[in-house]
C-alpha atoms as a PDB file:
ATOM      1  CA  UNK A   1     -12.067  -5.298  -5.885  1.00  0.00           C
ATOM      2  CA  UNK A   2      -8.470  -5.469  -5.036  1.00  0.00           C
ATOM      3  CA  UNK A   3      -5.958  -3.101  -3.620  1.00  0.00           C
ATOM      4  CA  UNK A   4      -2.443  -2.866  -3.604  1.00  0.00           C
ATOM      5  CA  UNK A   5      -0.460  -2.541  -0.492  1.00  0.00           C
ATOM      6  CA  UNK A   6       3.029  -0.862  -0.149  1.00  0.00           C
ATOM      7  CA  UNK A   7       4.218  -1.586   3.634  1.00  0.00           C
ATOM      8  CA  UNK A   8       7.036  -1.543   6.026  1.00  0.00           C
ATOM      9  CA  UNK A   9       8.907  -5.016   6.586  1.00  0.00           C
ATOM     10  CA  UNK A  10       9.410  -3.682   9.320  1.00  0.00           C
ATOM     11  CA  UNK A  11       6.953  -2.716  12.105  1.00  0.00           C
ATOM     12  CA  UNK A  12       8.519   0.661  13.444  1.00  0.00           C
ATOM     13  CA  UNK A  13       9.000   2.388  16.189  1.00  0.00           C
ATOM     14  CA  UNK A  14       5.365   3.149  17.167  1.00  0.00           C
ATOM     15  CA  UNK A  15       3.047   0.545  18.125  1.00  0.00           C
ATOM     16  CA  UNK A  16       0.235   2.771  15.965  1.00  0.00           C
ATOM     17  CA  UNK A  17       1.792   1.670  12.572  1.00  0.00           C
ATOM     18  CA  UNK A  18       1.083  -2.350  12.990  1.00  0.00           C
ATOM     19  CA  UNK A  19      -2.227  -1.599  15.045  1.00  0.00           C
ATOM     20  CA  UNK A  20      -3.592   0.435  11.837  1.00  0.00           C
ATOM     21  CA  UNK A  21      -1.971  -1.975   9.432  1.00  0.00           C
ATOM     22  CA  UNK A  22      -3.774  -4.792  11.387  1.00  0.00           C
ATOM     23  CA  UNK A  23      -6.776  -2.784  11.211  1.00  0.00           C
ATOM     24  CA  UNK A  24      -6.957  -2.091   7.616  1.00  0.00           C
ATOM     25  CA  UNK A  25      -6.783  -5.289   6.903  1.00  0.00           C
ATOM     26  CA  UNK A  26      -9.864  -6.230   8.808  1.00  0.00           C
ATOM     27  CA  UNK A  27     -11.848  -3.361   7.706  1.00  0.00           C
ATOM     28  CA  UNK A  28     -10.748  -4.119   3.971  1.00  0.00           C
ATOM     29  CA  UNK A  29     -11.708  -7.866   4.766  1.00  0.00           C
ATOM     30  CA  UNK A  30     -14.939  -6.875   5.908  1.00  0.00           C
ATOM     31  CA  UNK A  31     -15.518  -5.098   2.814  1.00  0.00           C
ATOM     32  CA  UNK A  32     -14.928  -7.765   0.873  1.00  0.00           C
ATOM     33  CA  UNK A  33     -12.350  -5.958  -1.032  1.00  0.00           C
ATOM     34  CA  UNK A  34      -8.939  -8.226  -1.156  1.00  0.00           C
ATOM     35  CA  UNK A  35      -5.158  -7.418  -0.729  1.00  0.00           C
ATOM     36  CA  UNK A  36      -2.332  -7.571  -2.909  1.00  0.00           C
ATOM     37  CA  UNK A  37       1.007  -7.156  -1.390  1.00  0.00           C
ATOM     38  CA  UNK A  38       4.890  -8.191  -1.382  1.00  0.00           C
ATOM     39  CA  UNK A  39       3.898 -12.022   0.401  1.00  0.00           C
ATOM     40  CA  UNK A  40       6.297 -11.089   3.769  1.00  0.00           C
ATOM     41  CA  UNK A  41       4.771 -12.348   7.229  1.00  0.00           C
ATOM     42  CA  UNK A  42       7.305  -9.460   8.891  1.00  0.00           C
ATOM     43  CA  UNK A  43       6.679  -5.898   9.850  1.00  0.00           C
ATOM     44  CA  UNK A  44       3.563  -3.756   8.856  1.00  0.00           C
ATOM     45  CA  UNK A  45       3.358  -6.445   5.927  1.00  0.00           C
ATOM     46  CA  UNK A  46       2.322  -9.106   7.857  1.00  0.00           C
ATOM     47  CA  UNK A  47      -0.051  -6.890  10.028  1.00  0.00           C
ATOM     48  CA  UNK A  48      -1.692  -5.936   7.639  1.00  0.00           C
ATOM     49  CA  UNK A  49      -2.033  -9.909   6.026  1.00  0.00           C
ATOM     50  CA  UNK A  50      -3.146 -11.079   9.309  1.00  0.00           C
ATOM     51  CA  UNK A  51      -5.443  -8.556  10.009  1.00  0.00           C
ATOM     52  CA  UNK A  52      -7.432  -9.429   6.512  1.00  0.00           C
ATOM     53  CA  UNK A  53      -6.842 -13.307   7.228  1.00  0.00           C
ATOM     54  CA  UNK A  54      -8.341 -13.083  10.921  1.00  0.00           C
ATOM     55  CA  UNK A  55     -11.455 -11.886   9.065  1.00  0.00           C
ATOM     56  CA  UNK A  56     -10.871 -14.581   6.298  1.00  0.00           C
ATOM     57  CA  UNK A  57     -10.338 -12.152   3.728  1.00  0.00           C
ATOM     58  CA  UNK A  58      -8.754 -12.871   0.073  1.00  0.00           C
ATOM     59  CA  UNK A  59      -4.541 -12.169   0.858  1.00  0.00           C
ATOM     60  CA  UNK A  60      -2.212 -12.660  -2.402  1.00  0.00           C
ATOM     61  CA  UNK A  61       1.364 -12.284  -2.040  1.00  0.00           C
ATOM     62  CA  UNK A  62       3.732 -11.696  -4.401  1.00  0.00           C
ATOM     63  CA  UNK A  63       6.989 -12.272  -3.872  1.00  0.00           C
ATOM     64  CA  UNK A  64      10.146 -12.363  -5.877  1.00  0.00           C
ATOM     65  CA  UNK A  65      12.605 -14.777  -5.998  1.00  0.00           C
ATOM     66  CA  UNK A  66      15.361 -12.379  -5.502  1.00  0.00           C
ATOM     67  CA  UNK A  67      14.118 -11.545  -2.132  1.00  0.00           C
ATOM     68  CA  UNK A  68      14.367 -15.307  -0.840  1.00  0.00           C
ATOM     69  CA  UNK A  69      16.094 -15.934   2.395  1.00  0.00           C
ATOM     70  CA  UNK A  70      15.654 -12.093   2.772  1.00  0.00           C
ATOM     71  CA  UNK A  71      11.818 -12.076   3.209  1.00  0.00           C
ATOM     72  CA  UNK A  72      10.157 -15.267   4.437  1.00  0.00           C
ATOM     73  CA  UNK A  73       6.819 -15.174   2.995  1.00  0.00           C
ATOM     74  CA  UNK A  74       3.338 -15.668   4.969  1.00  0.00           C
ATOM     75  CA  UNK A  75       2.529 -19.154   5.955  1.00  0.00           C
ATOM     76  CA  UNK A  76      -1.298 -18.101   5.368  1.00  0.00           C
ATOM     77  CA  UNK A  77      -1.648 -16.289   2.294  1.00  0.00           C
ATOM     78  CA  UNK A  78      -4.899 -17.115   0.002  1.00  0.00           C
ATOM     79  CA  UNK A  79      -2.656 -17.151  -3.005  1.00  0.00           C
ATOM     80  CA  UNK A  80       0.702 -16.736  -3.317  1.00  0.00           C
ATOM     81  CA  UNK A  81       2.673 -15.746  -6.638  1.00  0.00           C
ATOM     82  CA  UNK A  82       6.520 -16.031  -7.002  1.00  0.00           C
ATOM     83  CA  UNK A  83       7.924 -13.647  -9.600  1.00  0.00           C
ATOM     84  CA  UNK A  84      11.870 -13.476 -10.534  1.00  0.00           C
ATOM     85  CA  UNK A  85      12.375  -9.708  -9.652  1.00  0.00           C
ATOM     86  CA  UNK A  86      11.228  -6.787  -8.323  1.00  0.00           C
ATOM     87  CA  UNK A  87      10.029  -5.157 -11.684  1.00  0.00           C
ATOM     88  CA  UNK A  88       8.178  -8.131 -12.193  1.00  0.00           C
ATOM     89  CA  UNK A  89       6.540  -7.803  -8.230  1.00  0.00           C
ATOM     90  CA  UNK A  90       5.433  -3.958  -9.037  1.00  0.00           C
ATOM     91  CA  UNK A  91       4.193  -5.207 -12.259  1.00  0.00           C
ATOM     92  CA  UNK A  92       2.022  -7.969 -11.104  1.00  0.00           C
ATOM     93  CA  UNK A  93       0.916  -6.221  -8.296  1.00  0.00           C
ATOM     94  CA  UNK A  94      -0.311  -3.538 -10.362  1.00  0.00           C
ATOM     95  CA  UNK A  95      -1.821  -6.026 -12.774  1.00  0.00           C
ATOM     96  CA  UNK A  96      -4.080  -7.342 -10.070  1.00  0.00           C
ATOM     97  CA  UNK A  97      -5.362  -3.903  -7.870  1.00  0.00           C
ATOM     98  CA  UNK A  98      -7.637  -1.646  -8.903  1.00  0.00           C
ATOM     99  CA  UNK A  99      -6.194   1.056  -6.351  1.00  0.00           C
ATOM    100  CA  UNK A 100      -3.516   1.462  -4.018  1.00  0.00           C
ATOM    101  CA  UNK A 101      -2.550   1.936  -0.110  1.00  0.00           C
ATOM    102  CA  UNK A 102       0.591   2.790   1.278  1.00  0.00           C
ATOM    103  CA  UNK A 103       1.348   2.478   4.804  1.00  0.00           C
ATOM    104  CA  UNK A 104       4.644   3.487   6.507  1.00  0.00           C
ATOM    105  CA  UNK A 105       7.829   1.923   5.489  1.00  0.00           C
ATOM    106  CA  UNK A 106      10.781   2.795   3.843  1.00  0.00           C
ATOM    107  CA  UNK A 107      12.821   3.084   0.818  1.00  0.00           C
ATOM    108  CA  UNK A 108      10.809   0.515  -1.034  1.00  0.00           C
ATOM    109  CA  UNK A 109       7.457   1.648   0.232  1.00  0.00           C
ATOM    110  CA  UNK A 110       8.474   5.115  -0.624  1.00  0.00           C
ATOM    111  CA  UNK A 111       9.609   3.834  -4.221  1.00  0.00           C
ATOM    112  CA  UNK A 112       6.641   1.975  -4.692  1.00  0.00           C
ATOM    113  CA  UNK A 113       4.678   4.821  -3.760  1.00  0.00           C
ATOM    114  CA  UNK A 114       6.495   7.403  -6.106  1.00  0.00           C
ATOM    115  CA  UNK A 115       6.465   5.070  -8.825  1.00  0.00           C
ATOM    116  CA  UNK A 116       2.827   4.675  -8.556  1.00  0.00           C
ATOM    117  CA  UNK A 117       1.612   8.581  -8.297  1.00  0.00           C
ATOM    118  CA  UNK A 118       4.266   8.987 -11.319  1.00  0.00           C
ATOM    119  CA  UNK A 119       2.387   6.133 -13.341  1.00  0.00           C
ATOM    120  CA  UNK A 120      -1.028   8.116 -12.568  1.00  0.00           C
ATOM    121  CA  UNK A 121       0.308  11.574 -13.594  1.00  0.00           C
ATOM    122  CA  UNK A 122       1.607  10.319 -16.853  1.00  0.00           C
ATOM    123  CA  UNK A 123      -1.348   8.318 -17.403  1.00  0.00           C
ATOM    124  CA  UNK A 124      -0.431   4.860 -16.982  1.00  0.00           C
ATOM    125  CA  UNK A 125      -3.564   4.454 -14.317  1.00  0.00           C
ATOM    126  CA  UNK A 126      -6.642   5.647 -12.936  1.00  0.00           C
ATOM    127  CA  UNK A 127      -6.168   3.854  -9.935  1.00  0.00           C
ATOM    128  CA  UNK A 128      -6.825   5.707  -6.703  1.00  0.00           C
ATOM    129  CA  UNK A 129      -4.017   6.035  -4.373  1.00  0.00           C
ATOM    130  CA  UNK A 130      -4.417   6.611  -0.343  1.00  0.00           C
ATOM    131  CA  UNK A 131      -1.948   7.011   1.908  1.00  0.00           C
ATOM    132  CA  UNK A 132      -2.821   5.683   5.656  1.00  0.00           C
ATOM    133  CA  UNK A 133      -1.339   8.597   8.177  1.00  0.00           C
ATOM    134  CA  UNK A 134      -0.900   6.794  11.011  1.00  0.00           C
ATOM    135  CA  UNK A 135       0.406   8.600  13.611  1.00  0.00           C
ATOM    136  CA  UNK A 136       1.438  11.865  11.020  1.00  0.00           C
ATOM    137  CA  UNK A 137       3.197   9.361   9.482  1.00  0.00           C
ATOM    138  CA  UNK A 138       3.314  10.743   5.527  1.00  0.00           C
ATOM    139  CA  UNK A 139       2.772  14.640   7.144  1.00  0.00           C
ATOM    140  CA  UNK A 140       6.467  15.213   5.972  1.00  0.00           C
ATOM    141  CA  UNK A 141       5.816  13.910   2.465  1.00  0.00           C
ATOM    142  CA  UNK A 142       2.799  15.941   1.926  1.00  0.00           C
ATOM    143  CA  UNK A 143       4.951  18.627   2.951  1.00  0.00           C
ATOM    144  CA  UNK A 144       7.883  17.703   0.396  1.00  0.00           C
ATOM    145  CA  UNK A 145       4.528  17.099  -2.400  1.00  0.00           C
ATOM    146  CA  UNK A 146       3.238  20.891  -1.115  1.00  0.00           C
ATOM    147  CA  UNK A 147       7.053  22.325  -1.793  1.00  0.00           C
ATOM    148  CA  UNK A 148       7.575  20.858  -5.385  1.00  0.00           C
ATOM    149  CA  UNK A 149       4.242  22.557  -6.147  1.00  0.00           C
ATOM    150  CA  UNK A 150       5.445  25.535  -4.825  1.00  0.00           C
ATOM    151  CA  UNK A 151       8.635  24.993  -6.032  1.00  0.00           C
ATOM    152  CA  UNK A 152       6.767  24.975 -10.211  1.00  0.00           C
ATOM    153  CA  UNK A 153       7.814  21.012 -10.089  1.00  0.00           C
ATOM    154  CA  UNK A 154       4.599  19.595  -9.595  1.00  0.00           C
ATOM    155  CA  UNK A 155       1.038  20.673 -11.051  1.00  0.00           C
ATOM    156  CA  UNK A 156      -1.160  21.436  -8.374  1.00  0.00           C
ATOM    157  CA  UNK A 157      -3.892  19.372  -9.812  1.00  0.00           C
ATOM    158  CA  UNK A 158      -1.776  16.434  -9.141  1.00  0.00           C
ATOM    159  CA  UNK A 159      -2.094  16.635  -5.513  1.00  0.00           C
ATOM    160  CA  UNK A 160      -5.388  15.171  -5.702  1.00  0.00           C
ATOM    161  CA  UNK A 161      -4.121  11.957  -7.046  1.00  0.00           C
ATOM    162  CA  UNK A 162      -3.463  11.072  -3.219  1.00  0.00           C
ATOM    163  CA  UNK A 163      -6.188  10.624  -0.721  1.00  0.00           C
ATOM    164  CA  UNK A 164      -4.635  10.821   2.699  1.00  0.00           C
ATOM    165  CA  UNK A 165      -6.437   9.609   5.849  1.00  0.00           C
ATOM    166  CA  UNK A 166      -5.030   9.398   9.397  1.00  0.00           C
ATOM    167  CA  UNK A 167      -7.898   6.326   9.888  1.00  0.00           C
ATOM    168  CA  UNK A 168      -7.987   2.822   8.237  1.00  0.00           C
ATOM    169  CA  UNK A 169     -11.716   3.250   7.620  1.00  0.00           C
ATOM    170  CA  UNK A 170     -12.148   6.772   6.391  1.00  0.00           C
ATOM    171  CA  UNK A 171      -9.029   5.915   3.926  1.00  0.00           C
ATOM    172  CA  UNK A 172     -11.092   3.174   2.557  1.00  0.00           C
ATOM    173  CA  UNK A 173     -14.199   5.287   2.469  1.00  0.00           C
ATOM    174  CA  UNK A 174     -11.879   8.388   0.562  1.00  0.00           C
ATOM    175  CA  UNK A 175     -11.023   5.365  -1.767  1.00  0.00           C
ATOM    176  CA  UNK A 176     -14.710   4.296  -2.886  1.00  0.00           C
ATOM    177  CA  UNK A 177     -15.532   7.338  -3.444  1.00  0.00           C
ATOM    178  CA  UNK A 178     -12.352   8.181  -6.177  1.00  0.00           C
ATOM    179  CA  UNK A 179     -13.175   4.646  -7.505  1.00  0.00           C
ATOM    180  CA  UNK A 180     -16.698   5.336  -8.566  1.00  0.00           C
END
């Protein structure tokens, strides 16, 4: 099994966000269950690639081309897979999971994220998608997700596309379960 991350490359203000990143990894490591990810060794990206690697778990990177001298990609990956853009990263990635995580970041963890819920209303996947709360962390989106219900936007059925866990190990446990 193999999940996607969407993560931060950058670690954030709270010292939480890279000490659950690091822990996911090592739980999902444990597990035996490997990470896919953007390849970077900065922020909650590499946290959560060293975290899985201390535990010698399975850590592919992808990493587009674009991004070079941007990003530097980890020195310690399992795999790593260069791509020319970053259509062609979200694609891969998604070719290779068989769920997703997102941990805090920004714009492009957000857009990944949106992307990916959009892809499983419409269909696209039936790929179970968690969100890892570290400290209240994606409170404010679940908020914005609650409002466009509200709001008539958003089916309320779709809220349960997202399983949303303030611990690395109970998100991977919420996960298991909407995989089987």
């Amino acid at each position: 099994m193999r999940v996607c991350i969407f993560a931060g490359s950058r670690k954030g203000t709270d010292p939480v966000y890279e000490e659950k990143a690091k822990e996911l990894g090592q739980i999902l490591a444990e597990q035996g269950i490997s990470i896919v990810y953007g390849g970077s060794n900065g922020g909650l990206m590499g946290a959560i690639a060293d975290g899985a690697l201390e535990k010698d778990g399975e850590v592919i990177g992808v990493m587009p081309r674009q991004l070079e001298g941007i990003e530097i990609s980890h020195s310690r990956l399992s795999r790593l897979i260069q791509v020319e853009t970053m259509h062609e990263r979200k694609a891969k990635m998604a070719e290779l999971a068989d769920g997703y995580i997102a941990l805090p970041g920004g714009f492009g963890t957000i857009e990944e994220l949106t992307e990916t819920i959009t892809w499983a209303q419409i269909g696209i996947h039936r790929k179970p998608i968690g969100l890892l709360n570290a400290a209240g962390y994606y409170s404010p989106f679940m908020t914005m997700v609650d409002h466009a219900i509200e709001a008539g936007f958003v089916d309320p059925v779709q809220r349960t596309l997202l399983k949303l866990e303030e611990e690395p190990r109970h998100l991977v446990e919420a996960l298991w379960k909407a995989k089987q």
